[in-house]
PDB file of N, CA and C in Angstrom:
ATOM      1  N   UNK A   1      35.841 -22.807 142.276  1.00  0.00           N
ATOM      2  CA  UNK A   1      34.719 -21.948 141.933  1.00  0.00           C
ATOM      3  C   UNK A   1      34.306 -21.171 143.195  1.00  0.00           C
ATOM      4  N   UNK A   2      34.056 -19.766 142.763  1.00  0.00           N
ATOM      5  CA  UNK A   2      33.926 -19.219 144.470  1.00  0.00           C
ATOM      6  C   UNK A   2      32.252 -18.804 144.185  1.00  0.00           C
ATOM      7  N   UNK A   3      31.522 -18.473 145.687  1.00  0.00           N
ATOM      8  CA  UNK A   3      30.114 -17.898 145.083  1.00  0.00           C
ATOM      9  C   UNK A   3      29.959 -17.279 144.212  1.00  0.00           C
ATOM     10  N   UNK A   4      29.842 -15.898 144.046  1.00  0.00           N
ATOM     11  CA  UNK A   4      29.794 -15.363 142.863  1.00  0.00           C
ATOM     12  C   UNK A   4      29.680 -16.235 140.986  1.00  0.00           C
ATOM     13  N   UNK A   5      30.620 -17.011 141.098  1.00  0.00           N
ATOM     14  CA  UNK A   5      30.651 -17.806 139.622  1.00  0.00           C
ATOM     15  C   UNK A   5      29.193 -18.651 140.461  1.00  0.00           C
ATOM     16  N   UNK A   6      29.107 -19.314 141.177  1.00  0.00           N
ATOM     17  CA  UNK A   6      27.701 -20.391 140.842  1.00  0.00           C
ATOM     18  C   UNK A   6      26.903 -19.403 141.131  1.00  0.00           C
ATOM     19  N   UNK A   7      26.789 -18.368 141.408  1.00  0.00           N
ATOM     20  CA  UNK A   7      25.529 -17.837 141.326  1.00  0.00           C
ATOM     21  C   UNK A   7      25.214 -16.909 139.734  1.00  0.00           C
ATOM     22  N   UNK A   8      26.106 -16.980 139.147  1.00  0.00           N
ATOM     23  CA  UNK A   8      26.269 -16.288 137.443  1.00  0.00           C
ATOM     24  C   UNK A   8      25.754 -17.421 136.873  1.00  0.00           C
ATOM     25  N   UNK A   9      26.558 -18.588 137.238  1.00  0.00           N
ATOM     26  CA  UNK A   9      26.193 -20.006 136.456  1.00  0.00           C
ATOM     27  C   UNK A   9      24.496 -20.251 136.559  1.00  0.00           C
ATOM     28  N   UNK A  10      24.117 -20.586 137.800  1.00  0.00           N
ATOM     29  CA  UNK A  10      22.938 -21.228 137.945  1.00  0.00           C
ATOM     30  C   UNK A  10      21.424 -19.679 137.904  1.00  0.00           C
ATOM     31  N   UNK A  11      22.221 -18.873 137.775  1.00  0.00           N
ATOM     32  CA  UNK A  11      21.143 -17.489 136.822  1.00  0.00           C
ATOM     33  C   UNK A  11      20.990 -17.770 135.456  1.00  0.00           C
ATOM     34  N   UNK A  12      22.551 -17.620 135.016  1.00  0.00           N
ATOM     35  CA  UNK A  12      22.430 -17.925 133.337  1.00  0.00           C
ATOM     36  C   UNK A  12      22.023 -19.431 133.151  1.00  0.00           C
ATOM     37  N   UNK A  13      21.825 -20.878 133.879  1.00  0.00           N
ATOM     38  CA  UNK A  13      20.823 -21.811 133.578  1.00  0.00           C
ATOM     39  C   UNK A  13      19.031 -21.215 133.305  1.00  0.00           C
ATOM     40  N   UNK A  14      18.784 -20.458 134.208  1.00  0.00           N
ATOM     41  CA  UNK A  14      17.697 -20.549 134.639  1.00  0.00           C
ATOM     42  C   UNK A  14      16.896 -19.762 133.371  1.00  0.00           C
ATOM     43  N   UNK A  15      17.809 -18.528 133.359  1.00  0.00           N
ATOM     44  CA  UNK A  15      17.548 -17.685 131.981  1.00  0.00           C
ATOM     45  C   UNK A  15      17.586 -18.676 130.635  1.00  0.00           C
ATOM     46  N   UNK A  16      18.704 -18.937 130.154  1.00  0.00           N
ATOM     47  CA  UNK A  16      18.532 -20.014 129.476  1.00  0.00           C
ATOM     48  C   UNK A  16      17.539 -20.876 128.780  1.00  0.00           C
ATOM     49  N   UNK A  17      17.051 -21.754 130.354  1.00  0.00           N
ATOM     50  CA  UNK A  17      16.050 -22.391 130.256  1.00  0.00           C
ATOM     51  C   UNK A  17      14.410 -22.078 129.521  1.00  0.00           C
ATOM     52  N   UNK A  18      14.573 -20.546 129.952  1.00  0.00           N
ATOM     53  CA  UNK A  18      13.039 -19.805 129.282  1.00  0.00           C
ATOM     54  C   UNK A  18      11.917 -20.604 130.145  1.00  0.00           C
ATOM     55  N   UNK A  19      10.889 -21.521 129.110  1.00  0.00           N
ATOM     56  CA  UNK A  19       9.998 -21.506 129.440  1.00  0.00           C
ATOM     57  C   UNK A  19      10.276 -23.201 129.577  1.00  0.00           C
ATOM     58  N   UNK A  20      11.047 -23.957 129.835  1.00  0.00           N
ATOM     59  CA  UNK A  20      11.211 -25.075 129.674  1.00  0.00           C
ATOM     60  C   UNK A  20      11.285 -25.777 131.044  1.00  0.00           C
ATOM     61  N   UNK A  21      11.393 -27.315 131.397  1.00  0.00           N
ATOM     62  CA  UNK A  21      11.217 -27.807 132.674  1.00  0.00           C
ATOM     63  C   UNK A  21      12.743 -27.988 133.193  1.00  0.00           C
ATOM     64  N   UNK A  22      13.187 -27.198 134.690  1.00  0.00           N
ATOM     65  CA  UNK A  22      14.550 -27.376 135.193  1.00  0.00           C
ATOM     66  C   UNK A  22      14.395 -28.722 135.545  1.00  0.00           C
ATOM     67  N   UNK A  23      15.662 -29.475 135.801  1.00  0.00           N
ATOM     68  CA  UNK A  23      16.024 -30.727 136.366  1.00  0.00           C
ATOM     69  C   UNK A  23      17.143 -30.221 137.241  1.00  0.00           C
ATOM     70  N   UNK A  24      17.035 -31.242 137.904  1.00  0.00           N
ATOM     71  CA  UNK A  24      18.603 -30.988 139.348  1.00  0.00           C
ATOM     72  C   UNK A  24      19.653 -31.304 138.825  1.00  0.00           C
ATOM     73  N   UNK A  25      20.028 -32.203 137.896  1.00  0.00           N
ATOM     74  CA  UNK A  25      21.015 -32.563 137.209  1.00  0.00           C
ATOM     75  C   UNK A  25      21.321 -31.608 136.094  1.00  0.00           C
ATOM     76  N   UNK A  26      20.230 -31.266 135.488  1.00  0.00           N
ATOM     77  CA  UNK A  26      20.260 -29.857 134.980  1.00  0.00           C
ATOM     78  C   UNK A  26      21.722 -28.447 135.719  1.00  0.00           C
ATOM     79  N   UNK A  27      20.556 -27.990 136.971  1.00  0.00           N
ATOM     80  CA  UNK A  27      21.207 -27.587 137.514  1.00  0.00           C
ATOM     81  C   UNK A  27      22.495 -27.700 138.047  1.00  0.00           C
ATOM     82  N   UNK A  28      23.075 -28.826 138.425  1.00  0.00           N
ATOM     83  CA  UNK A  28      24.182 -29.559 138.673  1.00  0.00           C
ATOM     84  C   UNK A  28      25.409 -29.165 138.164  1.00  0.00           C
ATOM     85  N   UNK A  29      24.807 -29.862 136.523  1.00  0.00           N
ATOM     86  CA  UNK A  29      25.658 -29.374 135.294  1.00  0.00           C
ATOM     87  C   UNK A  29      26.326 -28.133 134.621  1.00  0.00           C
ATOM     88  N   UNK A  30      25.304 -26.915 135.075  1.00  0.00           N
ATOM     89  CA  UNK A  30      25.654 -25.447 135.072  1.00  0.00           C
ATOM     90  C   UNK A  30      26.187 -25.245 136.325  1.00  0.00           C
ATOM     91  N   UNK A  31      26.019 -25.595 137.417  1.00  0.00           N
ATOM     92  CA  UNK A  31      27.092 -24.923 138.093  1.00  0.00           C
ATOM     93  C   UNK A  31      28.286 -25.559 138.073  1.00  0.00           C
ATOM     94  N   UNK A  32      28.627 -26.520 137.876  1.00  0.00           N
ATOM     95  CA  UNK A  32      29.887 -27.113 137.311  1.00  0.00           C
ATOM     96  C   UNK A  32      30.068 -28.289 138.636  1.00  0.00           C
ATOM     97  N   UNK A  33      28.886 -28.986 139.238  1.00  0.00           N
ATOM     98  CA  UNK A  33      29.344 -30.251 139.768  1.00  0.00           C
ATOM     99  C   UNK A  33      29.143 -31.649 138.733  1.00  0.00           C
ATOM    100  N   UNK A  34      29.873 -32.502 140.158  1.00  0.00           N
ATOM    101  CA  UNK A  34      29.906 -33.987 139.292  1.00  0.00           C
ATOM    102  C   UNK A  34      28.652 -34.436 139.183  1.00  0.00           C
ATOM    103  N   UNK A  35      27.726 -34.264 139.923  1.00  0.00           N
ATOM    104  CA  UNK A  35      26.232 -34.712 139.746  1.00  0.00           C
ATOM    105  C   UNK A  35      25.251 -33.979 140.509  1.00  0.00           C
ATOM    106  N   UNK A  36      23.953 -34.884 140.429  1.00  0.00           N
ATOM    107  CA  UNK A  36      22.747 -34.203 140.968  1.00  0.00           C
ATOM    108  C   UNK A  36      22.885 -35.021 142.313  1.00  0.00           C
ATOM    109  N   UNK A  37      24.015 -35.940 143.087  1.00  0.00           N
ATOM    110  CA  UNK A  37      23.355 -36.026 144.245  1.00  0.00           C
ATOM    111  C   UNK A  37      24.628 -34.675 145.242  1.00  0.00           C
ATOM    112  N   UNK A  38      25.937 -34.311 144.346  1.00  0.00           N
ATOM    113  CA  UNK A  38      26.844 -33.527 144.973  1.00  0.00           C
ATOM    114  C   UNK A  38      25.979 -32.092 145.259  1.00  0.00           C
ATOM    115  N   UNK A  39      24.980 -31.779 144.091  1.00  0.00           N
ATOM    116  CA  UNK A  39      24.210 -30.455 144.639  1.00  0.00           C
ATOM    117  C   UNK A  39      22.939 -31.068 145.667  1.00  0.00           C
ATOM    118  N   UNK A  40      22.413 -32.119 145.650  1.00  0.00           N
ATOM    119  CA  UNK A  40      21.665 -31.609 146.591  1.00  0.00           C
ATOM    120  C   UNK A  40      22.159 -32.127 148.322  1.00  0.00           C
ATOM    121  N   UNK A  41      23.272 -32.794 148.408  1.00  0.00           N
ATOM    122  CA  UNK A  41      24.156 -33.078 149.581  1.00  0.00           C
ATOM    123  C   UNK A  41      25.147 -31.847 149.525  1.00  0.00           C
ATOM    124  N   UNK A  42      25.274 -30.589 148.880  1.00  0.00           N
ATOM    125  CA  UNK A  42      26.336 -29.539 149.493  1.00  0.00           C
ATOM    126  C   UNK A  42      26.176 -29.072 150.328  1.00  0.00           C
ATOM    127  N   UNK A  43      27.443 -29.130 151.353  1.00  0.00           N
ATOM    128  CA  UNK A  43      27.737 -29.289 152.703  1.00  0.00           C
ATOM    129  C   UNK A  43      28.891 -28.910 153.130  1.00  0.00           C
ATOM    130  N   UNK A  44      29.531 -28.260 152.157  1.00  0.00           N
ATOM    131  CA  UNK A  44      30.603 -27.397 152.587  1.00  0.00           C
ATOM    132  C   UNK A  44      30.852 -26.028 152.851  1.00  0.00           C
ATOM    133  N   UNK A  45      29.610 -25.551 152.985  1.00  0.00           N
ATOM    134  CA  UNK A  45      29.700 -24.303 154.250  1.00  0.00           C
ATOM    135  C   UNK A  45      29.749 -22.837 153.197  1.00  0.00           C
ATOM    136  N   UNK A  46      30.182 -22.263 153.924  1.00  0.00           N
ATOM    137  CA  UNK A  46      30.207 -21.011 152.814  1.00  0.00           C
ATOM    138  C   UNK A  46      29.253 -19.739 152.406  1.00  0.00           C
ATOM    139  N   UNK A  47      29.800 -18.809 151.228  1.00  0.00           N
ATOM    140  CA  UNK A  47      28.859 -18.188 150.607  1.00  0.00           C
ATOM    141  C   UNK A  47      28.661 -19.029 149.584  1.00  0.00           C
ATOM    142  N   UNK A  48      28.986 -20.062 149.092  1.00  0.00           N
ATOM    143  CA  UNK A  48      28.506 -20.547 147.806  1.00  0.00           C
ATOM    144  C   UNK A  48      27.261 -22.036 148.254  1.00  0.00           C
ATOM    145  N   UNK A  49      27.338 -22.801 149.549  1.00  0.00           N
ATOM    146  CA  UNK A  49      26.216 -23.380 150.129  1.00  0.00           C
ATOM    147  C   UNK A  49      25.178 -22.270 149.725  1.00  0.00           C
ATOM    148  N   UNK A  50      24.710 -21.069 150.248  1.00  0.00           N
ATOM    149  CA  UNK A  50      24.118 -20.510 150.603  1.00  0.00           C
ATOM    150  C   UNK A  50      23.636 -20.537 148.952  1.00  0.00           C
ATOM    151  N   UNK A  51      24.244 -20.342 147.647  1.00  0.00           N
ATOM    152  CA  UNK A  51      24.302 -19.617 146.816  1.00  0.00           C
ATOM    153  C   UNK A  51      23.562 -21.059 145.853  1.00  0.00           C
ATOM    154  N   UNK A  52      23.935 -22.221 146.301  1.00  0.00           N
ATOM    155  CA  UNK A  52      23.257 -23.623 145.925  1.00  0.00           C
ATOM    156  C   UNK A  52      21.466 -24.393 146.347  1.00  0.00           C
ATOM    157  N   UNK A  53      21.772 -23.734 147.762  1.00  0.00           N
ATOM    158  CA  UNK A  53      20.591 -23.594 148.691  1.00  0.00           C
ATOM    159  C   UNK A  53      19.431 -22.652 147.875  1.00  0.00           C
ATOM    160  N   UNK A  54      19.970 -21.556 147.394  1.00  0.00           N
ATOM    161  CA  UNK A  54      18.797 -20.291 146.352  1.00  0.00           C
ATOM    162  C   UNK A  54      18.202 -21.420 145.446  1.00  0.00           C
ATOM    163  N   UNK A  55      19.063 -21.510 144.634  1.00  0.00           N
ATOM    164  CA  UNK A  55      19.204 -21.862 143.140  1.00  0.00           C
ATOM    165  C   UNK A  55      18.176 -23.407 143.551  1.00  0.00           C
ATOM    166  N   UNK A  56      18.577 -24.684 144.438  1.00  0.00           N
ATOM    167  CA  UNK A  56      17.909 -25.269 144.548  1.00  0.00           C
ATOM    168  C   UNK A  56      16.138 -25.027 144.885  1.00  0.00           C
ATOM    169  N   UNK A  57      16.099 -24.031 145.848  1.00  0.00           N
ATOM    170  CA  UNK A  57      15.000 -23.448 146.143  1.00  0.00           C
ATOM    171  C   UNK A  57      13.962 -23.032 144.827  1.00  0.00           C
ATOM    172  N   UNK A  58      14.601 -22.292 143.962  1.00  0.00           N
ATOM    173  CA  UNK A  58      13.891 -21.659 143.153  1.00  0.00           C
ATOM    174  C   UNK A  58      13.992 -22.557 141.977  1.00  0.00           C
ATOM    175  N   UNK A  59      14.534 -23.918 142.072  1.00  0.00           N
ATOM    176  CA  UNK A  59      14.266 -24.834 141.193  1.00  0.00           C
ATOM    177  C   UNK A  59      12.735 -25.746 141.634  1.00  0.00           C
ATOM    178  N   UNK A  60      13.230 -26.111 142.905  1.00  0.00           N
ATOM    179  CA  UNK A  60      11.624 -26.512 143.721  1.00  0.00           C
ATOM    180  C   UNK A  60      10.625 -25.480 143.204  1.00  0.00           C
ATOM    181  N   UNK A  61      10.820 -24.322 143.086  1.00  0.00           N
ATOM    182  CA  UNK A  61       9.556 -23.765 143.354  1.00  0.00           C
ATOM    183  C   UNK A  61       8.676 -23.562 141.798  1.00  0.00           C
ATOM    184  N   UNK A  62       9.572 -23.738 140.677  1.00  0.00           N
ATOM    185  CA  UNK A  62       9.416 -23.669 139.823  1.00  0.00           C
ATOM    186  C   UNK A  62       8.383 -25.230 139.388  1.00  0.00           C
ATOM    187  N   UNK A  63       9.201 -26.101 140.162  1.00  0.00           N
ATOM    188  CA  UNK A  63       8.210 -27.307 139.531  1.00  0.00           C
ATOM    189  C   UNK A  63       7.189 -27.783 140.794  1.00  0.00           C
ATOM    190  N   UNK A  64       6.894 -26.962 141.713  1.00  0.00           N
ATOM    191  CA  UNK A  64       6.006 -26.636 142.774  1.00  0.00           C
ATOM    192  C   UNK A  64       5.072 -26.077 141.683  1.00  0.00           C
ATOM    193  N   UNK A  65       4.881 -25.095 140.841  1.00  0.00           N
ATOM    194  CA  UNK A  65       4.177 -24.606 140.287  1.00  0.00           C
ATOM    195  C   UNK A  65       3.634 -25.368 138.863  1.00  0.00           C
ATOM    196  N   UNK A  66       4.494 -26.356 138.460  1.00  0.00           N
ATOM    197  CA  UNK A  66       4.263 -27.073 137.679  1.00  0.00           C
ATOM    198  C   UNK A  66       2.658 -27.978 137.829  1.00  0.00           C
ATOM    199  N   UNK A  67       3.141 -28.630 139.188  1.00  0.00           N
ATOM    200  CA  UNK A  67       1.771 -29.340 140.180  1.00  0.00           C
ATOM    201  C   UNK A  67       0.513 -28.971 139.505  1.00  0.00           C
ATOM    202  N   UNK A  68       0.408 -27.453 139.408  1.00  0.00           N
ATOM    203  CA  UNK A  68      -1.010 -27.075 138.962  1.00  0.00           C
ATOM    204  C   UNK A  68      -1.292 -27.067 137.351  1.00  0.00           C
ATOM    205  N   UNK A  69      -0.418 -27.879 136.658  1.00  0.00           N
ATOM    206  CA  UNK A  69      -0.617 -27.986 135.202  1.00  0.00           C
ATOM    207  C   UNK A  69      -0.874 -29.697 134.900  1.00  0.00           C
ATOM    208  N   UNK A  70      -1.866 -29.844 134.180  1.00  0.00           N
ATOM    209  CA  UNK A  70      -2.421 -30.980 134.329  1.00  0.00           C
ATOM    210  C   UNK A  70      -1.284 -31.854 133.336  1.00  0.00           C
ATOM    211  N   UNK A  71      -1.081 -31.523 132.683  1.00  0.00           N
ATOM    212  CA  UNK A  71       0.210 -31.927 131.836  1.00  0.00           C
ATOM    213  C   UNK A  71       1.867 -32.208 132.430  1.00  0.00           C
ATOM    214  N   UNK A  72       1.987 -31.671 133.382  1.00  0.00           N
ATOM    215  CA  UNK A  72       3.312 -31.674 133.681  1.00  0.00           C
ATOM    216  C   UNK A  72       3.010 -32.210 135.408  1.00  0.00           C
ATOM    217  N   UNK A  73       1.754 -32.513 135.961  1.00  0.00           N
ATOM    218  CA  UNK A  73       1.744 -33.177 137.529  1.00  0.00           C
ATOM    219  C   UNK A  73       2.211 -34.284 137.899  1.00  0.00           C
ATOM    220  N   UNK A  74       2.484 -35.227 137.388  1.00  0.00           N
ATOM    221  CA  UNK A  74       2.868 -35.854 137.572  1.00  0.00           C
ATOM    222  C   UNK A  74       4.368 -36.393 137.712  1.00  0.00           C
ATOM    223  N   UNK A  75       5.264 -35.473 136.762  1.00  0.00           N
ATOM    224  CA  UNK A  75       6.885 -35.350 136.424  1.00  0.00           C
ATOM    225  C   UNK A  75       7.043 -34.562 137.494  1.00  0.00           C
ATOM    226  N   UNK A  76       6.284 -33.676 137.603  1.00  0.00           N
ATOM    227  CA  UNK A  76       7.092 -32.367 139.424  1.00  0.00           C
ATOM    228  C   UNK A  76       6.311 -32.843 140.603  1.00  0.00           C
ATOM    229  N   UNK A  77       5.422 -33.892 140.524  1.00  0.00           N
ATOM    230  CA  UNK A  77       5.480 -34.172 141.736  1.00  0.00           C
ATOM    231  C   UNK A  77       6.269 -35.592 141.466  1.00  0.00           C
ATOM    232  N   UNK A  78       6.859 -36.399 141.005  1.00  0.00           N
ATOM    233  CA  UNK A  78       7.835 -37.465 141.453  1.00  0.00           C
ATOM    234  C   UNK A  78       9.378 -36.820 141.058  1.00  0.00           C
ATOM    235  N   UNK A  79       9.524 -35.910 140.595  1.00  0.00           N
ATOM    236  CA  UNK A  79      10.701 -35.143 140.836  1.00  0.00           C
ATOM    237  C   UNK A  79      10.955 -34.464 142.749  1.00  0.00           C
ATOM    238  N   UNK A  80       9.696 -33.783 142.907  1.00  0.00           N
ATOM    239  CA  UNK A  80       9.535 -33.050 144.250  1.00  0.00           C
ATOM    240  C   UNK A  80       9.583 -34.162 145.457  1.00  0.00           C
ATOM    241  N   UNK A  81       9.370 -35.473 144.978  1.00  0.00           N
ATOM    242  CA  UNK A  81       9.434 -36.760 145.948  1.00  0.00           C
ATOM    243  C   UNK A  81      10.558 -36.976 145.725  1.00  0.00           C
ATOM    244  N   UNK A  82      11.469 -37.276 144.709  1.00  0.00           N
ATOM    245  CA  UNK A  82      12.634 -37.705 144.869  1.00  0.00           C
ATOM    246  C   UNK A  82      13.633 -37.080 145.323  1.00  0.00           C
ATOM    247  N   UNK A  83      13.592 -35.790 144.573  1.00  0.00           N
ATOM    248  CA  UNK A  83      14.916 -35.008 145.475  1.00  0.00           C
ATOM    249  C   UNK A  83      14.890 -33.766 146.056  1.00  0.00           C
ATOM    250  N   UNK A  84      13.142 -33.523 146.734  1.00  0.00           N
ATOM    251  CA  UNK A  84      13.075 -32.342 147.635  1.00  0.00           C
ATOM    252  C   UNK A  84      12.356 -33.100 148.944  1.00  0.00           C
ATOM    253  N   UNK A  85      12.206 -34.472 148.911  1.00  0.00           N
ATOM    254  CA  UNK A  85      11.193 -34.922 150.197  1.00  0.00           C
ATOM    255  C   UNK A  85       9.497 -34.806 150.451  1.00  0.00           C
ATOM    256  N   UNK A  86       9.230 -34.377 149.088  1.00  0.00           N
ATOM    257  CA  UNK A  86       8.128 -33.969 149.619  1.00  0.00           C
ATOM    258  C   UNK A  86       7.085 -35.440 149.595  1.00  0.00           C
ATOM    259  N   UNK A  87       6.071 -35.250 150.371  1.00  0.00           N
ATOM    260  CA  UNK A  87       5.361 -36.688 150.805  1.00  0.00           C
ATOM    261  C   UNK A  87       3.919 -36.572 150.157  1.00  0.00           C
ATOM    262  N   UNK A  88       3.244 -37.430 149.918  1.00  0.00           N
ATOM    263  CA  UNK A  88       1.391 -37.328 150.223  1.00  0.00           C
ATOM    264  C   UNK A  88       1.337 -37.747 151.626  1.00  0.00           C
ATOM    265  N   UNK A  89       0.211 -36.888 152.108  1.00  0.00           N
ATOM    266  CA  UNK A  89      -0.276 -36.745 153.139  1.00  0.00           C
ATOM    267  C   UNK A  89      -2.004 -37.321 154.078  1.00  0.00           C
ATOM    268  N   UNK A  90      -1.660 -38.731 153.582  1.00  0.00           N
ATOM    269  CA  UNK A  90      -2.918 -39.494 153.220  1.00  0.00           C
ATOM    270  C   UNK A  90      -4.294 -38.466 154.247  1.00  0.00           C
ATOM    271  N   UNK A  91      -3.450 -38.236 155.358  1.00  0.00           N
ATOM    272  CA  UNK A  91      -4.524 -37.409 156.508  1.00  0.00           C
ATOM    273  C   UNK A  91      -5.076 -36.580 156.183  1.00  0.00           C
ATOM    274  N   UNK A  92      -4.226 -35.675 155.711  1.00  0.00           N
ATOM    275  CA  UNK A  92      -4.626 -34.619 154.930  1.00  0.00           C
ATOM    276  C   UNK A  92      -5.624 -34.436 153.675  1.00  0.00           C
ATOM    277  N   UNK A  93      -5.228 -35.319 153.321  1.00  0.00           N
ATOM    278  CA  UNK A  93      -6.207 -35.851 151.976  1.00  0.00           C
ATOM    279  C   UNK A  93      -7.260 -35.971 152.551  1.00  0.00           C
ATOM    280  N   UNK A  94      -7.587 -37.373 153.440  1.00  0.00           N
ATOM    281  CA  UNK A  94      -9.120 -37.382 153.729  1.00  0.00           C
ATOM    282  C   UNK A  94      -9.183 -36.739 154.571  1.00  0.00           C
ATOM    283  N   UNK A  95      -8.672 -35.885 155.276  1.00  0.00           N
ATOM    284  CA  UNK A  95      -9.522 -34.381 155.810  1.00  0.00           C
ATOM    285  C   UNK A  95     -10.033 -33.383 155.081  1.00  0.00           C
ATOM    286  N   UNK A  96      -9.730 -33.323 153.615  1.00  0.00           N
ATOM    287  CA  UNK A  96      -9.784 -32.554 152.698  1.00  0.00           C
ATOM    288  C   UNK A  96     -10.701 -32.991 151.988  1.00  0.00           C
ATOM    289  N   UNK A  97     -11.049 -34.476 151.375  1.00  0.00           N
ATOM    290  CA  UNK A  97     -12.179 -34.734 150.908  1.00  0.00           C
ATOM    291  C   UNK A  97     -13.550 -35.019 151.865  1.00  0.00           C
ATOM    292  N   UNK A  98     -13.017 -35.405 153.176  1.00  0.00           N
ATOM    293  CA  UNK A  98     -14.519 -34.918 154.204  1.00  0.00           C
ATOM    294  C   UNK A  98     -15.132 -33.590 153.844  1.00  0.00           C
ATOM    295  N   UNK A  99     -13.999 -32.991 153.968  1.00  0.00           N
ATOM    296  CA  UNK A  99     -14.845 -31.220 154.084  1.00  0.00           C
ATOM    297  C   UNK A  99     -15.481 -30.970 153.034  1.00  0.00           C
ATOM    298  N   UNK A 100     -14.744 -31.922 151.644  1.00  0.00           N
ATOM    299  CA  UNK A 100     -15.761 -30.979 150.111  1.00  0.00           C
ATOM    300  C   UNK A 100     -17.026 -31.786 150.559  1.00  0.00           C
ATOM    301  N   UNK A 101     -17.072 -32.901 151.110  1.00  0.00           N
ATOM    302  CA  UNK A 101     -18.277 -33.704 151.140  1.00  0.00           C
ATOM    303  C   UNK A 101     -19.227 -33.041 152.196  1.00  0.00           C
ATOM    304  N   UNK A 102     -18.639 -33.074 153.296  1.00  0.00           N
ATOM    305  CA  UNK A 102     -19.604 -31.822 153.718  1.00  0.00           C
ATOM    306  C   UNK A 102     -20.365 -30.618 153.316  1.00  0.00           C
ATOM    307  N   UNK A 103     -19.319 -29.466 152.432  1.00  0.00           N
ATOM    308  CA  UNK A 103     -19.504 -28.702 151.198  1.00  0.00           C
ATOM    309  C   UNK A 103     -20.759 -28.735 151.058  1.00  0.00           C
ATOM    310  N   UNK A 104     -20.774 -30.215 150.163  1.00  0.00           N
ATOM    311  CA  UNK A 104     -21.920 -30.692 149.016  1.00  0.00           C
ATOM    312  C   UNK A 104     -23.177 -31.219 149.913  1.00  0.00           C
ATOM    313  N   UNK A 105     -23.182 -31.485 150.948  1.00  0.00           N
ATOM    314  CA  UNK A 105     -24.118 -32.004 151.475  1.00  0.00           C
ATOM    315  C   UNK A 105     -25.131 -31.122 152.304  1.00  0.00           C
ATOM    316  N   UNK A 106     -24.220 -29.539 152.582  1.00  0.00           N
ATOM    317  CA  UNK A 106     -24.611 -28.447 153.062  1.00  0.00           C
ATOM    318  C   UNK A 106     -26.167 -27.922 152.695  1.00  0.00           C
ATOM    319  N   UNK A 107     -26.938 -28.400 153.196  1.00  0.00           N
ATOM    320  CA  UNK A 107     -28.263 -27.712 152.723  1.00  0.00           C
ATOM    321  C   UNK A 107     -29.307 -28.959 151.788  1.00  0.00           C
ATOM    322  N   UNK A 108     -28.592 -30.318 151.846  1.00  0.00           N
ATOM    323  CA  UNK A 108     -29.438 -31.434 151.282  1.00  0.00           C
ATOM    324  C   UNK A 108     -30.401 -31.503 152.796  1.00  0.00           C
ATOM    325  N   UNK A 109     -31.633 -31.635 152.292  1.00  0.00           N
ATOM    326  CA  UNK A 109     -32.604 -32.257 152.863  1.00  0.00           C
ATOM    327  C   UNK A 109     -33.340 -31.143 153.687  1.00  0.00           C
ATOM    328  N   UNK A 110     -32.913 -30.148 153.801  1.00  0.00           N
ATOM    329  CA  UNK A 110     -33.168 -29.450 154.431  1.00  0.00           C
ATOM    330  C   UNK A 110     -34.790 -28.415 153.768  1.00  0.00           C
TER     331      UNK A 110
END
């Protein structure tokens, strides 16, 4: 398979798909590997890395956007943990709920 075909393949997935939730194995399957861990370990160089690298990207980003649907947060963020790395950030968190608390406290007593 040279670039060009996985990048026809993993367009016509995406189209396909419409309005529905991608999976990596999903993806996998349209571009014609053996699984979801051969796409997200491709490592053989190329225009077609490059062309796996998109397609993965704009699969993340798709269920990056999911996050903000109260219905589907929980499936794209333990999808986005399992096979994009992404972490909770406990610090972050309570730096983030200090500040709303601050927010709210802005102008008590005063």
């Amino acid at each position: 398979m040279n670039s060009r075909e996985a990048e026809s393949r993993a367009a016509r997935y995406f189209e396909e798909l419409g309005d529905g939730i991608p999976t990596v194995s999903g993806l996998a399957l349209a571009i014609g590997l053996e699984s979801r861990s051969e796409l997200l370990n491709y490592d053989k160089g190329g225009k077609i890395e490059k062309v796996i690298k998109n397609a993965l990207l704009k699969l993340e980003s798709i269920l990056e956007s999911r996050l903000y649907i109260k219905e589907t947060y929980n499936g794209a963020k333990t999808v986005l943990q399992s096979n994009f790395g992404w972490q909770d950030n406990p610090d972050n968190a309570k730096a983030q709920a200090l500040s709303e608390v601050r927010k709210l406290l802005e102008g008590v007593g005063e």
